[in-house]
N, C-alpha and C. Protein backbone atom coordinates (compact mmCIF):
# COMPACT_ATOMS: atom_id res chain seq x y z
N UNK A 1 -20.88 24.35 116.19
CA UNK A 1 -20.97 23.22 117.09
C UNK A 1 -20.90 23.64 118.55
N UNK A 2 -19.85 24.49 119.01
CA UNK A 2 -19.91 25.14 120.15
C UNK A 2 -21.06 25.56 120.66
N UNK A 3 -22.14 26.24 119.88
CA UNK A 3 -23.36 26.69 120.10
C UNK A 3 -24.56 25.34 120.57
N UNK A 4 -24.47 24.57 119.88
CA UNK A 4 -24.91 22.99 119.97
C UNK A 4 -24.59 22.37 121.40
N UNK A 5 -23.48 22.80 121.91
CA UNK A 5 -22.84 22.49 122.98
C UNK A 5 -23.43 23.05 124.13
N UNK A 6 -23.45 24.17 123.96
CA UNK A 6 -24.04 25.01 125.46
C UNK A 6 -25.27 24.54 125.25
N UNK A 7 -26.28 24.09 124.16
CA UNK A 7 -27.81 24.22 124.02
C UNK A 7 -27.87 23.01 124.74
N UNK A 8 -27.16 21.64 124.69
CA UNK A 8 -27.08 20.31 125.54
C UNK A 8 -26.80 20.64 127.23
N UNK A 9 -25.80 21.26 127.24
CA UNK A 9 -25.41 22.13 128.70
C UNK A 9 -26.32 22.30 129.71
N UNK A 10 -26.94 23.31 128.80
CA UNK A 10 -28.66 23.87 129.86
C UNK A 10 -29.18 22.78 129.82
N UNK A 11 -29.48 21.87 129.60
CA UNK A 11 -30.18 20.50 129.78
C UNK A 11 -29.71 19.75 131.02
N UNK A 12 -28.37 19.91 131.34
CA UNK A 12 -27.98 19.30 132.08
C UNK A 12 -28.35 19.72 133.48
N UNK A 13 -28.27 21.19 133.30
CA UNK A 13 -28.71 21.82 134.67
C UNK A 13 -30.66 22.46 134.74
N UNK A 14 -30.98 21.95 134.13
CA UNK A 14 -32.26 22.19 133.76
C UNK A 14 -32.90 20.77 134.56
N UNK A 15 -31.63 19.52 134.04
CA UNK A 15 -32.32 18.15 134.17
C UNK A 15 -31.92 17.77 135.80
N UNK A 16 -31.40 19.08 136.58
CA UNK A 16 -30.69 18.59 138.03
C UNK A 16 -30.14 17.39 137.80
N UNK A 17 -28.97 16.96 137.12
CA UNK A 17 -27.97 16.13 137.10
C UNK A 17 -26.46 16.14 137.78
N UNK A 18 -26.17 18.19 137.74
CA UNK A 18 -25.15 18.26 138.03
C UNK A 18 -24.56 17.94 139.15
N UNK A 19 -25.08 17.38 140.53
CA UNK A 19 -25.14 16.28 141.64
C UNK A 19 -23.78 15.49 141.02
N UNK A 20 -24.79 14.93 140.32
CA UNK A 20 -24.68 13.25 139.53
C UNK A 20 -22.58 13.46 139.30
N UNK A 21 -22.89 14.69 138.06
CA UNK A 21 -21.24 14.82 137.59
C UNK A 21 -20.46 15.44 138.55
N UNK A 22 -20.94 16.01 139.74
CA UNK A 22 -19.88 16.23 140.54
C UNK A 22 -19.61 15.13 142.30
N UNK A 23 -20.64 14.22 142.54
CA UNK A 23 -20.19 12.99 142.86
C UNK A 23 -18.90 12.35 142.64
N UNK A 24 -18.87 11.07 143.64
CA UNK A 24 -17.40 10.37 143.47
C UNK A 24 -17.00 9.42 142.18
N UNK A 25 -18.76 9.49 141.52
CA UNK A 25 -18.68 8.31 140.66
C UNK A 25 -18.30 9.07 139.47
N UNK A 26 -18.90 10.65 139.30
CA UNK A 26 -18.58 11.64 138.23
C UNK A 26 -19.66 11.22 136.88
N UNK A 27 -19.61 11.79 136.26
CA UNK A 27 -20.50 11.79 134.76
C UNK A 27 -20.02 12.65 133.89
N UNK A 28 -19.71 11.91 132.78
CA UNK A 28 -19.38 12.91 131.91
C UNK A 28 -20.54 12.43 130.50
N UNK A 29 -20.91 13.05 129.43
CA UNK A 29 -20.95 12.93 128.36
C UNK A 29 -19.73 13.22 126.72
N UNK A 30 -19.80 11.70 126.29
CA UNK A 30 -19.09 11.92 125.53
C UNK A 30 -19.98 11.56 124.06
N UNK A 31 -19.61 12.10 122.94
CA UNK A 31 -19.84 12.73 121.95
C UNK A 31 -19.31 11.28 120.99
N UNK A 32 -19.85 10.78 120.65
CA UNK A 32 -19.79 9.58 119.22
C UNK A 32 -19.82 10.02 118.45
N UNK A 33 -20.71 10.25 117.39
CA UNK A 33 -21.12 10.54 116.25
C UNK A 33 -21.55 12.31 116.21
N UNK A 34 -21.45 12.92 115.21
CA UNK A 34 -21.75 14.45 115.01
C UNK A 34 -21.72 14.19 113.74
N UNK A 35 -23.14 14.57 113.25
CA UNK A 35 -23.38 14.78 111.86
C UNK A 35 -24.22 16.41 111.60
N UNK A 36 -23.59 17.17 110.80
CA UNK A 36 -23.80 18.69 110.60
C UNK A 36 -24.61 18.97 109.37
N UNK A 37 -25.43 19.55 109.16
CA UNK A 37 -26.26 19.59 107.97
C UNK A 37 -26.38 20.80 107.77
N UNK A 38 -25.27 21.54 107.13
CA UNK A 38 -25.63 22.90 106.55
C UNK A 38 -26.51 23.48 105.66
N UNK A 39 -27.96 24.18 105.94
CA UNK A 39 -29.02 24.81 104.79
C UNK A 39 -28.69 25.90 104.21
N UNK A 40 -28.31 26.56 105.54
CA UNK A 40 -27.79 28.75 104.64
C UNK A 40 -27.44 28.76 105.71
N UNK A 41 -26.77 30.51 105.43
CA UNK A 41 -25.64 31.09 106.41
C UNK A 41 -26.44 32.14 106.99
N UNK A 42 -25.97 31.76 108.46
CA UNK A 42 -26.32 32.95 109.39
C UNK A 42 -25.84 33.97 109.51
N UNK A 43 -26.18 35.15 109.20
CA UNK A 43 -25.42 36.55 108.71
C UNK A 43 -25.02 37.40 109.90
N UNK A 44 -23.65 37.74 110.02
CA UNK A 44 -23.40 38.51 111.40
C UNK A 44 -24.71 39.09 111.84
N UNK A 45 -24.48 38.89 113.24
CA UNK A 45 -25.57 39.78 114.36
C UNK A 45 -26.75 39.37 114.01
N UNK A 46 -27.44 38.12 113.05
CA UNK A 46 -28.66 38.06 112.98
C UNK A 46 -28.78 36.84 114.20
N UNK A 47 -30.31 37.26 114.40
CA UNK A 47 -30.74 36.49 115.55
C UNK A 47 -31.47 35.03 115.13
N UNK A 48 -30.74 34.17 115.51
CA UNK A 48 -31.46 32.78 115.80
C UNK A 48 -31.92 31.78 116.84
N UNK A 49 -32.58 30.85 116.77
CA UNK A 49 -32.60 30.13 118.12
C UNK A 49 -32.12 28.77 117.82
N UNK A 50 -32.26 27.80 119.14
CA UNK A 50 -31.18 26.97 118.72
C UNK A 50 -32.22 25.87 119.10
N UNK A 51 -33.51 25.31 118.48
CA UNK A 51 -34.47 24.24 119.51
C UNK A 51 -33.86 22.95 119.23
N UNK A 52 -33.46 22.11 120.70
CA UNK A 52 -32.89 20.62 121.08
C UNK A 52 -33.80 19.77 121.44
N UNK A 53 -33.72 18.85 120.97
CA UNK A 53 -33.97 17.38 121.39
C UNK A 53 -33.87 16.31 121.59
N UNK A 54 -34.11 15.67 122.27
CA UNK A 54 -33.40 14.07 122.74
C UNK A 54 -33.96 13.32 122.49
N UNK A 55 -33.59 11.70 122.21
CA UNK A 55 -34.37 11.18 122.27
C UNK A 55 -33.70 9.15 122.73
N UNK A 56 -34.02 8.37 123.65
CA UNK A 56 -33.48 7.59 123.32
C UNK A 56 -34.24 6.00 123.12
N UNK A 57 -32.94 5.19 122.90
CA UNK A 57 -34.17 3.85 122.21
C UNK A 57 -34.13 2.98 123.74
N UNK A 58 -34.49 1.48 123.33
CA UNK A 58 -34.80 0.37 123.88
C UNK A 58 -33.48 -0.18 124.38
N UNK A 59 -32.24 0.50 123.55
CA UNK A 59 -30.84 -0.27 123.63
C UNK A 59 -30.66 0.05 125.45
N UNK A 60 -30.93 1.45 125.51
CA UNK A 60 -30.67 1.96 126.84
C UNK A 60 -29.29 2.05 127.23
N UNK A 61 -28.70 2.95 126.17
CA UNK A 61 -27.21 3.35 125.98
C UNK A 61 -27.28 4.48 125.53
N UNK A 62 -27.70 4.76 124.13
CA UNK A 62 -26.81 5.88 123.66
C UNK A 62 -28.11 7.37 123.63
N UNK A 63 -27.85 8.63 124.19
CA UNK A 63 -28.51 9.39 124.01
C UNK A 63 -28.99 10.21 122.37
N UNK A 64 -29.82 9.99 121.55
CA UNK A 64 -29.60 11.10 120.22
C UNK A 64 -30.29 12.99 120.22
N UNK A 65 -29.28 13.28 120.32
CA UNK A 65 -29.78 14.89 120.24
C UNK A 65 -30.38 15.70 118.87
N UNK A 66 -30.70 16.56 119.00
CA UNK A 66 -31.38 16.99 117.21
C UNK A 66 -31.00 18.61 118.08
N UNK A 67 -30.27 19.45 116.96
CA UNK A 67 -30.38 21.08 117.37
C UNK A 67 -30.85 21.11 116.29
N UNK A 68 -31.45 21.93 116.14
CA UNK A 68 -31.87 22.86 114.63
C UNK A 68 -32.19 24.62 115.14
N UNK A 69 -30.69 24.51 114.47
CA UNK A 69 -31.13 26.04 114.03
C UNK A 69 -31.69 26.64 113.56
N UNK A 70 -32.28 27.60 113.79
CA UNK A 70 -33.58 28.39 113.07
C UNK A 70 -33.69 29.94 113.19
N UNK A 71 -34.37 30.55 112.39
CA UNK A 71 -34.68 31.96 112.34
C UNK A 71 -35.24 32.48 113.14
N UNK A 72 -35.26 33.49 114.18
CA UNK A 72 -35.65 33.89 115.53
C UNK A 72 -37.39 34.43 115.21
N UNK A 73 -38.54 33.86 115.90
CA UNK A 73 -39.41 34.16 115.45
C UNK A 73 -39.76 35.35 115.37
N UNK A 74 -39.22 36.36 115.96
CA UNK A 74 -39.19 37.95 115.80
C UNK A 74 -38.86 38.40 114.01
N UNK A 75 -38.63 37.45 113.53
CA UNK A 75 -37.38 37.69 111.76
C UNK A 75 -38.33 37.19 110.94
N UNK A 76 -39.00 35.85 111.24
CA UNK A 76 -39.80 34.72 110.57
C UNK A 76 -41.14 35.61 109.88
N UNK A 77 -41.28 35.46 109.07
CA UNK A 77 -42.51 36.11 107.77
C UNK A 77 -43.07 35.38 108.06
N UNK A 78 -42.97 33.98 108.06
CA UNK A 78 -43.97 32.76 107.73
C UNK A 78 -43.16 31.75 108.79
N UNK A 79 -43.15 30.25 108.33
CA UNK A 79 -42.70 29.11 109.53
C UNK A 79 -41.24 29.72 109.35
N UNK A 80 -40.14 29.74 110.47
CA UNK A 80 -39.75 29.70 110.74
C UNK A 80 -38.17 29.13 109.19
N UNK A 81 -37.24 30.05 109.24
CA UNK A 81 -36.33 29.19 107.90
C UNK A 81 -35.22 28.09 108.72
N UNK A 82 -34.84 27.61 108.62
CA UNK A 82 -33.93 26.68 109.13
C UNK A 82 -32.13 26.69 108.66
N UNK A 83 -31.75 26.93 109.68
CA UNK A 83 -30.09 27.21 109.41
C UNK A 83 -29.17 26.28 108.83
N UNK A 84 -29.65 25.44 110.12
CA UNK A 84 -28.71 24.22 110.10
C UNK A 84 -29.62 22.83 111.26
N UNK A 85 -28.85 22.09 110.84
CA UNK A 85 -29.38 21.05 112.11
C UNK A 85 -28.00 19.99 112.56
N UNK A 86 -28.08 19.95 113.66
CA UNK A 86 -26.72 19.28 114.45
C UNK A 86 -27.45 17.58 114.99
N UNK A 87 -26.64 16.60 114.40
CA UNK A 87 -27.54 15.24 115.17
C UNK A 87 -26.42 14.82 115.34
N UNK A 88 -26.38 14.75 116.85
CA UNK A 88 -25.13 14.08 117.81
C UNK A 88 -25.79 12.56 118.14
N UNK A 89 -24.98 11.70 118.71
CA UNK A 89 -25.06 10.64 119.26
C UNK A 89 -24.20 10.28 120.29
N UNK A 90 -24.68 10.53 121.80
CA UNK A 90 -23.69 10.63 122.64
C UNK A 90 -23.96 9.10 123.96
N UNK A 91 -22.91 9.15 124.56
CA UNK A 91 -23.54 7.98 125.94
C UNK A 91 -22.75 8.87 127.23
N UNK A 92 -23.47 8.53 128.11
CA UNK A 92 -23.14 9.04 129.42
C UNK A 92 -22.22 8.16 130.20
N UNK A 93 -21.11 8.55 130.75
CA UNK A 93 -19.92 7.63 131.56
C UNK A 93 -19.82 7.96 132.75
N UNK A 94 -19.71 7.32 133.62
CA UNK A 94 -18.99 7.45 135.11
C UNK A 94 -17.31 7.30 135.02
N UNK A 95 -16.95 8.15 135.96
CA UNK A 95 -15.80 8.41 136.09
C UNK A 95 -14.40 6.81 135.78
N UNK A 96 -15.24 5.91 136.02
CA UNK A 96 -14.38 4.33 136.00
C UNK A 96 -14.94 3.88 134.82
N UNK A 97 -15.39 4.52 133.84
CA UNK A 97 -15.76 3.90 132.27
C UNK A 97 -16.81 3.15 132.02
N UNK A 98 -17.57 3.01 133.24
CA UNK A 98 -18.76 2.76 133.10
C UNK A 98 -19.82 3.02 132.72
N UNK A 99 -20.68 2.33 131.74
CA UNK A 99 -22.24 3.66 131.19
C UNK A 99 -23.06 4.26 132.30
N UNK A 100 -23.62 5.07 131.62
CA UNK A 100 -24.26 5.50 132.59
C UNK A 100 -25.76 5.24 132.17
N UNK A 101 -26.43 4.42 132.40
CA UNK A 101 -27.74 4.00 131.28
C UNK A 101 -28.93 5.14 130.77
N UNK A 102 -29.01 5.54 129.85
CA UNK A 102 -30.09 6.79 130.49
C UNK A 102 -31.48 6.70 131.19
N UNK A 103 -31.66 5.65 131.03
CA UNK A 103 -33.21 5.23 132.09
C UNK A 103 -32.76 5.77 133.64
N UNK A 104 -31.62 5.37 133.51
CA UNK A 104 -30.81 5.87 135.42
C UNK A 104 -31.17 7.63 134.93
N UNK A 105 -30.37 8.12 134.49
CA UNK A 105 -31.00 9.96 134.27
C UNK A 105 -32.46 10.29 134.18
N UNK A 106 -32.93 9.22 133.72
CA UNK A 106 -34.85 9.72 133.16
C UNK A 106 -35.26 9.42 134.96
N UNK A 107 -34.87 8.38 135.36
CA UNK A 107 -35.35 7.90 136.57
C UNK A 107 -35.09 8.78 138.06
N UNK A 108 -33.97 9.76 137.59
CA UNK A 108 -33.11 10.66 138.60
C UNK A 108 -33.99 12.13 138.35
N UNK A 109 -34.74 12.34 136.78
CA UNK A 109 -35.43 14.06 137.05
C UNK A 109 -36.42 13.88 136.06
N UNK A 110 -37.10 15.07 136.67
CA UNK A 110 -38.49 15.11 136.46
C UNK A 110 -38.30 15.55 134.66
N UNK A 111 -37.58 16.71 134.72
CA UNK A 111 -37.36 17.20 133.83
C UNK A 111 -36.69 16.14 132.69
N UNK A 112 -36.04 15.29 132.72
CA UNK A 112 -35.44 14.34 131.68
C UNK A 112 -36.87 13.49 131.45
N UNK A 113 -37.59 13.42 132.50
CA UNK A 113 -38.75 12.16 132.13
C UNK A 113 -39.68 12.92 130.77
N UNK A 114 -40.09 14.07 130.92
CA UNK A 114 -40.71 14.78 130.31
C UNK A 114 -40.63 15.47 128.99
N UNK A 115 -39.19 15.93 128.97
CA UNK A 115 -38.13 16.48 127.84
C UNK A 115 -37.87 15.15 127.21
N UNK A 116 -37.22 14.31 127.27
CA UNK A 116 -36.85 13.17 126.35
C UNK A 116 -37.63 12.16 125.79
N UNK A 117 -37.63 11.51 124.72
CA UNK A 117 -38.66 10.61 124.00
C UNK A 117 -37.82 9.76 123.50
N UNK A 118 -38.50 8.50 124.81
CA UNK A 118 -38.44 7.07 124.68
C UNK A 118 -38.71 6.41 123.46
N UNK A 119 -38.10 5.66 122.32
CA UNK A 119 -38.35 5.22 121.07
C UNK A 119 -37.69 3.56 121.60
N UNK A 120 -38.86 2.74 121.40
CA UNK A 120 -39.27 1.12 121.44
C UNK A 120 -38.29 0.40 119.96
């Protein structure tokens, strides 16, 4: 999960937000739901990658992430084997408990407009 963690991380500073969380109003993301789906075990020192995605709805609240772990394509014979997959469900807060809507983040970087998928 830790690994899942940093892979959301770089997003953050990828998505020029970190402004946003170090402002007076602050931002944090907090973590709802974590559902873990173990396939097979990653064997010391083998190499994997970790591909994330976001995605959010119409509610215009809660962010959903997808990691899936996978076999480093340097290893991969064929498609790629799959480790594991991490599906979080998180919402963004301001420092006074307020949401933070994510249309406000999509609307703040280029990079969130592009990376994330809007679902109606």
């Amino acid at each position: 999960l830790a690994n899942a963690e940093l892979s959301r991380w770089r997003t953050v500073a990828a998505g020029n937000v970190l402004s946003r969380a170090m402002s007076k109003e602050g931002m944090i993301f907090l973590a709802a739901e974590n559902n873990v789906k173990y396939i097979r075990a990653i064997n010391p020192m083998q190499k994997y990658v970790i591909s994330t995605t976001c995605t959010v709805d119409s509610e215009d609240k809660w962010f959903y992430y997808t990691h899936t772990f996978q076999e480093h394509p340097d290893d991969a014979k064929a498609q790629p084997k799959i480790f594991a997959t991490v599906e979080l469900k998180a919402v963004a807060k301001q420092n006074d408990g307020k949401t933070l809507k994510p249309s406000v983040l999509l609307e703040d970087s280029e990079f969130y407009k592009e990376w994330v998928t809007k679902v109606e």
